[in-house]
N, C-alpha and C. Protein backbone atom coordinates (compact mmCIF):
# COMPACT_ATOMS: atom_id res chain seq x y z
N UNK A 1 -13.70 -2.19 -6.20
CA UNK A 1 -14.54 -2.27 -7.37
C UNK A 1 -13.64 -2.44 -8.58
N UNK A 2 -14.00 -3.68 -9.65
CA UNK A 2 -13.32 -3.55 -10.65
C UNK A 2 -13.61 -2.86 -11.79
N UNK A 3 -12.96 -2.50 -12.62
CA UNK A 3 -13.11 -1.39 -13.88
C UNK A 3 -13.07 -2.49 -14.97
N UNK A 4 -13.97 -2.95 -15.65
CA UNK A 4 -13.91 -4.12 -16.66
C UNK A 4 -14.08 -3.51 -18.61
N UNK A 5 -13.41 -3.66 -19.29
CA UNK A 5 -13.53 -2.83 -20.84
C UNK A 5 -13.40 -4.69 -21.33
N UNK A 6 -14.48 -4.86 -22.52
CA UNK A 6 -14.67 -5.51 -23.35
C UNK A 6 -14.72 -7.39 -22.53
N UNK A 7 -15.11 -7.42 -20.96
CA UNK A 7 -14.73 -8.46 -20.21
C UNK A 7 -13.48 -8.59 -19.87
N UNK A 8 -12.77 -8.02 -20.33
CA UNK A 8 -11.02 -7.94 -19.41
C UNK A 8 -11.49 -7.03 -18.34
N UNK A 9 -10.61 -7.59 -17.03
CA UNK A 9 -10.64 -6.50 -15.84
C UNK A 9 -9.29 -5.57 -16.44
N UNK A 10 -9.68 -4.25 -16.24
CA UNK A 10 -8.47 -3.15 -16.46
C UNK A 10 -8.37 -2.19 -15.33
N UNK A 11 -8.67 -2.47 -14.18
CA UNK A 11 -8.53 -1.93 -13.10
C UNK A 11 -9.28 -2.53 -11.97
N UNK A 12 -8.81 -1.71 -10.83
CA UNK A 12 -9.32 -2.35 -9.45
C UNK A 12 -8.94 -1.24 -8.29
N UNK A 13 -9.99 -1.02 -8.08
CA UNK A 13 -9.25 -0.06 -6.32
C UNK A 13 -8.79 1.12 -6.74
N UNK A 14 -9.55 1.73 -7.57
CA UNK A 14 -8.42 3.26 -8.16
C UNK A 14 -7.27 3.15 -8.84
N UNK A 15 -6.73 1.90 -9.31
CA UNK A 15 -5.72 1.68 -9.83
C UNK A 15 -6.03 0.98 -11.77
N UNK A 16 -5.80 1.61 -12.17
CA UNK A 16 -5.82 1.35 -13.97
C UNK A 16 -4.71 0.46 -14.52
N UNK A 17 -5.53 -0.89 -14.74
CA UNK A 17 -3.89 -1.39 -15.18
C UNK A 17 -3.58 -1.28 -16.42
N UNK A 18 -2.31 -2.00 -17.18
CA UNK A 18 -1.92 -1.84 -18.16
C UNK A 18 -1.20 -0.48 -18.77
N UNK A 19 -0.83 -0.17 -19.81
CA UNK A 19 -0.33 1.17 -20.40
C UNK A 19 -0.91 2.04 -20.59
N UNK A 20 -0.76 3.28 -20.80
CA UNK A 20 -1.52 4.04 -21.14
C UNK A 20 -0.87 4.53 -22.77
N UNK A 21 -0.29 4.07 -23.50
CA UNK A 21 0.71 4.22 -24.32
C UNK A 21 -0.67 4.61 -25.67
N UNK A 22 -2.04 3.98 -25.65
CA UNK A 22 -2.72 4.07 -26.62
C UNK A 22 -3.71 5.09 -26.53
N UNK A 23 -3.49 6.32 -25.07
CA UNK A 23 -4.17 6.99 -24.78
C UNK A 23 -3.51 8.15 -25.87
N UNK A 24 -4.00 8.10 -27.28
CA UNK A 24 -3.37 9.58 -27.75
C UNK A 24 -4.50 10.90 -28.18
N UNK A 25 -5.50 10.26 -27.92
CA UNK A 25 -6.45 11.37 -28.32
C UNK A 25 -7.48 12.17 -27.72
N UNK A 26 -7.17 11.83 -26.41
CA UNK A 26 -7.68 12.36 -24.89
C UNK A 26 -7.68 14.14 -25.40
N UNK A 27 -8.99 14.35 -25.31
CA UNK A 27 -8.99 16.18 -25.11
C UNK A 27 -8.12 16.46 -23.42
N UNK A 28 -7.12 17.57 -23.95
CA UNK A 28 -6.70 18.53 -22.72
C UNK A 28 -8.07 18.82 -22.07
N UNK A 29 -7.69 19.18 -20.83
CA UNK A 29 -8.94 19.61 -19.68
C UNK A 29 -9.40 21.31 -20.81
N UNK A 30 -10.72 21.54 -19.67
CA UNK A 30 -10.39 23.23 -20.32
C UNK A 30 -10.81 24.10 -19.23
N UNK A 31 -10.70 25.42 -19.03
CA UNK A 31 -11.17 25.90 -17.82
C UNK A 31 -12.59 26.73 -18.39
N UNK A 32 -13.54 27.00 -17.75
CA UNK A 32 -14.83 28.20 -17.89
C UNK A 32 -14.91 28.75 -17.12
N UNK A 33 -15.43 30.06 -17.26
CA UNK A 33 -15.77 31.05 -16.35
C UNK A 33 -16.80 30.01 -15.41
N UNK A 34 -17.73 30.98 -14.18
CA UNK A 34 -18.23 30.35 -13.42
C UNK A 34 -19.64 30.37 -13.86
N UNK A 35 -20.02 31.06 -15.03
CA UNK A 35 -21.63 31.29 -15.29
C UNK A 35 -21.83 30.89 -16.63
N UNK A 36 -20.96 29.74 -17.01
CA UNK A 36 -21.26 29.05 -18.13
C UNK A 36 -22.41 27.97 -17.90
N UNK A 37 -23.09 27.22 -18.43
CA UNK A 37 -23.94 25.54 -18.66
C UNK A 37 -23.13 24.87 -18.20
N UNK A 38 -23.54 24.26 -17.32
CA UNK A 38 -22.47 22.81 -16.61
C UNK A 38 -22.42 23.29 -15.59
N UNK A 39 -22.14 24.95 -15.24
CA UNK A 39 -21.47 25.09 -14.28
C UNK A 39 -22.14 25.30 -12.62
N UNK A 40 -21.37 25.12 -11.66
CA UNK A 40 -21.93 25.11 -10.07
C UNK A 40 -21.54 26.27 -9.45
N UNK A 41 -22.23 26.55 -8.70
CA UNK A 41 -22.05 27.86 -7.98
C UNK A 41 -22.97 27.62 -6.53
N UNK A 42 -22.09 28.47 -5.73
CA UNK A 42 -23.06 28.93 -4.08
C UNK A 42 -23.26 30.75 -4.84
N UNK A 43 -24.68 30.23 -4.73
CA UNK A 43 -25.41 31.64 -4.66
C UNK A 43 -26.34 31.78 -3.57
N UNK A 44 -26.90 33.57 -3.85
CA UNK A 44 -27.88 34.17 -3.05
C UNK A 44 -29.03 34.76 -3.70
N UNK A 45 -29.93 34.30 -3.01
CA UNK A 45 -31.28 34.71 -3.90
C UNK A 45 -31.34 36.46 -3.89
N UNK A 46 -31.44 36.66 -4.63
CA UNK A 46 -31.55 38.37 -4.57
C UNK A 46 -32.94 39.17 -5.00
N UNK A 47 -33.78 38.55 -4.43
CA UNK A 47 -34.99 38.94 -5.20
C UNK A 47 -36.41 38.44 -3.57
N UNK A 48 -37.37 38.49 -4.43
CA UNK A 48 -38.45 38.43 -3.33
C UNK A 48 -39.33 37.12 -3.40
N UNK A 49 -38.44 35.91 -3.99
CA UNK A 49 -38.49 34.55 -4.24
C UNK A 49 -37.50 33.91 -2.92
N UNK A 50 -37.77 34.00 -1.90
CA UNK A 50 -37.05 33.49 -0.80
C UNK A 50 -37.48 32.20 -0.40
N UNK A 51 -38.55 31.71 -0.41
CA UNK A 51 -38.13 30.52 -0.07
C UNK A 51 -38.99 29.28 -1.15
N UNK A 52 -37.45 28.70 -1.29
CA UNK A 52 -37.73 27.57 -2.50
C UNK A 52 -37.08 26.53 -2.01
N UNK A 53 -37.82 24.95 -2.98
CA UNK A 53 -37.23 23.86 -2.43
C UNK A 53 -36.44 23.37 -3.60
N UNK A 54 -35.82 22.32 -3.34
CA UNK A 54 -34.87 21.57 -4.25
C UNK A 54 -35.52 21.18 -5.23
N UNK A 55 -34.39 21.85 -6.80
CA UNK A 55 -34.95 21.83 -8.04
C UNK A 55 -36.14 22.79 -8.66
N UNK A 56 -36.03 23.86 -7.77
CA UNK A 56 -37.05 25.13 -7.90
C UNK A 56 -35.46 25.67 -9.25
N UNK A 57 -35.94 26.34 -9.96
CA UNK A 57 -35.44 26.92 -11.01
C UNK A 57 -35.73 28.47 -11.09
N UNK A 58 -34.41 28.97 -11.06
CA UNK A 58 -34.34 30.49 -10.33
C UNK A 58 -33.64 31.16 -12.01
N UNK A 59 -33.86 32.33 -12.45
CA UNK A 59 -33.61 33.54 -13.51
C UNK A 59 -32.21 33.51 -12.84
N UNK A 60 -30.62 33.48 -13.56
CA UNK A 60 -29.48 34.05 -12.85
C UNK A 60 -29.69 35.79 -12.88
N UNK A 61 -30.58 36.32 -12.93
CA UNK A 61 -30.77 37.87 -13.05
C UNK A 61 -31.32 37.88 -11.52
N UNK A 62 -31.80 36.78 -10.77
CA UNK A 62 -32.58 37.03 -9.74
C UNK A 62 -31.18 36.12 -8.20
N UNK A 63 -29.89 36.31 -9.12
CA UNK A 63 -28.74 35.49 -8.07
C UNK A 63 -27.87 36.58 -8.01
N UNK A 64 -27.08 36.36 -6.78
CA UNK A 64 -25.67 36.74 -6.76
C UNK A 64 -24.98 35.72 -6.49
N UNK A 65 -23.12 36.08 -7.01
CA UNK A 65 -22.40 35.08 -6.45
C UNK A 65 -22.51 35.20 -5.29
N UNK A 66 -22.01 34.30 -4.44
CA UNK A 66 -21.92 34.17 -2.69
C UNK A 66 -20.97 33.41 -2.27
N UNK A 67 -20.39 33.52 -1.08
CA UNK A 67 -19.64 32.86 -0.16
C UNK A 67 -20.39 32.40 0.90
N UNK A 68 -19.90 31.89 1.87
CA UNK A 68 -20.60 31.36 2.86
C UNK A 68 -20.56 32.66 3.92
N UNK A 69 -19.91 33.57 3.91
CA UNK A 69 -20.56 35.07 4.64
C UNK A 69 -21.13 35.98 4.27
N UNK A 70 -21.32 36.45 2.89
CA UNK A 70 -21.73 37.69 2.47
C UNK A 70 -21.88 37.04 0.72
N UNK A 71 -22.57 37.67 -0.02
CA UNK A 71 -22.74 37.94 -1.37
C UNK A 71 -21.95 39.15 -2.07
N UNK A 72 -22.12 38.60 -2.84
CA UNK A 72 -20.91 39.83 -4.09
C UNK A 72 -22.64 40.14 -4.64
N UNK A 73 -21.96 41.25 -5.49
CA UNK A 73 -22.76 42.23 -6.76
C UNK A 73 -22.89 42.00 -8.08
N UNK A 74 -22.16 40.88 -8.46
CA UNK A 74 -22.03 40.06 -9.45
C UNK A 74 -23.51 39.12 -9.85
N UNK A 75 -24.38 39.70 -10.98
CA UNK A 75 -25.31 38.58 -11.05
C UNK A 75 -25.16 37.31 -12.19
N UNK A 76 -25.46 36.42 -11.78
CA UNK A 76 -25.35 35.40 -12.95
C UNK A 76 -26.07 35.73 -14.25
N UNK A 77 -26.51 34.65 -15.05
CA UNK A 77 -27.50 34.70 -16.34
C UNK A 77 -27.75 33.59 -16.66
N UNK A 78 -28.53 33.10 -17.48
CA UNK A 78 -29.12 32.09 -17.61
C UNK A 78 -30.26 31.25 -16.65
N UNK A 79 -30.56 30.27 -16.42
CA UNK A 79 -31.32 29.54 -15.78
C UNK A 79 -30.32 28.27 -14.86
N UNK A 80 -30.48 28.89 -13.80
CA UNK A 80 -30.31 27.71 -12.78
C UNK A 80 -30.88 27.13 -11.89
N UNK A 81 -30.94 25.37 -11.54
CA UNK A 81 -31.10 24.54 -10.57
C UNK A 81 -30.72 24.62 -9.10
N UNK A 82 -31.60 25.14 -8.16
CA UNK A 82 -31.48 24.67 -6.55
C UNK A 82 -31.28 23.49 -6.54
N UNK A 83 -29.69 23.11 -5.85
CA UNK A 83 -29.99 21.67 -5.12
C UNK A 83 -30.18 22.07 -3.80
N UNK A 84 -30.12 22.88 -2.66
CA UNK A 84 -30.49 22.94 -1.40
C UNK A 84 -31.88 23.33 -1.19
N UNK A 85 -31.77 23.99 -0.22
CA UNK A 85 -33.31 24.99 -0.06
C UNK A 85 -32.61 26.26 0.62
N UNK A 86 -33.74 27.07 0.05
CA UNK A 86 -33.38 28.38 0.92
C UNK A 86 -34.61 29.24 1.87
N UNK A 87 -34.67 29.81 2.42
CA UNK A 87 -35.60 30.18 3.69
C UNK A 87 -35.67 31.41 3.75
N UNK A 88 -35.42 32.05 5.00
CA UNK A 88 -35.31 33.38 5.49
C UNK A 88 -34.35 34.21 4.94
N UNK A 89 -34.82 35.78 5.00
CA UNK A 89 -33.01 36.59 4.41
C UNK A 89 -32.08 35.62 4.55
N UNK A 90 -31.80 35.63 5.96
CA UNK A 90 -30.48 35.11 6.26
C UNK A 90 -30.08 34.14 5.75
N UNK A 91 -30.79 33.46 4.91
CA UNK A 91 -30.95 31.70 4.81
C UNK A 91 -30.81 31.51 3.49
N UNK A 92 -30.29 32.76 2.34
CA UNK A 92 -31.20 32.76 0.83
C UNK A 92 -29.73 32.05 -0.02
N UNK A 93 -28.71 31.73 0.07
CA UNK A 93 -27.22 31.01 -0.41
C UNK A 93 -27.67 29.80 -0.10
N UNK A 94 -27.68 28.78 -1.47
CA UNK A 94 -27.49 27.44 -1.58
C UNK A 94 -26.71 27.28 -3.04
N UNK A 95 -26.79 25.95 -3.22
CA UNK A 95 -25.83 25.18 -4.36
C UNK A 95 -27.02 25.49 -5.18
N UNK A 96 -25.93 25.56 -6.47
CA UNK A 96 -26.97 25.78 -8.04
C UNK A 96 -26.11 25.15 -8.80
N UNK A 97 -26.92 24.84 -10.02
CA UNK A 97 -26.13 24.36 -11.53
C UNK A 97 -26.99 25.32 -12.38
N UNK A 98 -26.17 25.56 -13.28
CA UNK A 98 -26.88 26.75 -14.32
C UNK A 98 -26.51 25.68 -15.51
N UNK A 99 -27.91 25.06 -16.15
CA UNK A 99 -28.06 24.40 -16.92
C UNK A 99 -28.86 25.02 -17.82
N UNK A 100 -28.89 25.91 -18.24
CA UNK A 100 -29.63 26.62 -19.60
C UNK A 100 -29.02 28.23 -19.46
């Protein structure tokens, strides 16, 4: 796939051509905690809302963080997005974005 700026090709294949010599005003990266806006998380439903489908919108008061074996005690805040689904106890950890 080519990367095209103003009808010049400036890349191809993951590769950027030309200099980068005029790149001077690029923001540094930054790091956030994990329960900021933007951010993704595997959580666990912790509440008596067990089974939801993708794009059901869960309270982070009603999550824990999670791993793929067990949940922590840690609850989020704000409002986050299911992208999976979740089911039974056993079943309540899927992907979220906490977008509000």
């Amino acid at each position: 796939m080519a990367i095209y700026s103003a009808g010049t090709s400036i890349g191809n294949a993951g590769t950027v051509l030309g200099s980068a010599a005029n790149l001077t005003s690029v923001p540094a990266g930054t790091t956030s905690a994990g329960d900021t806006v933007g951010s993704y998380g595997l959580l666990y439903i912790n509440s008596g809302t067990q089974n939801n489908t993708v794009n059901a919108t869960i309270a982070g008061t009603n999550l824990l963080f999670s791993s793929v074996s067990q949940h922590a005690t840690t609850q989020g805040s704000g409002t986050w997005r299911l992208y999976g689904r979740t089911a039974s106890d056993s079943h309540r950890a899927s992907v979220f974005h906490r977008y509000v």
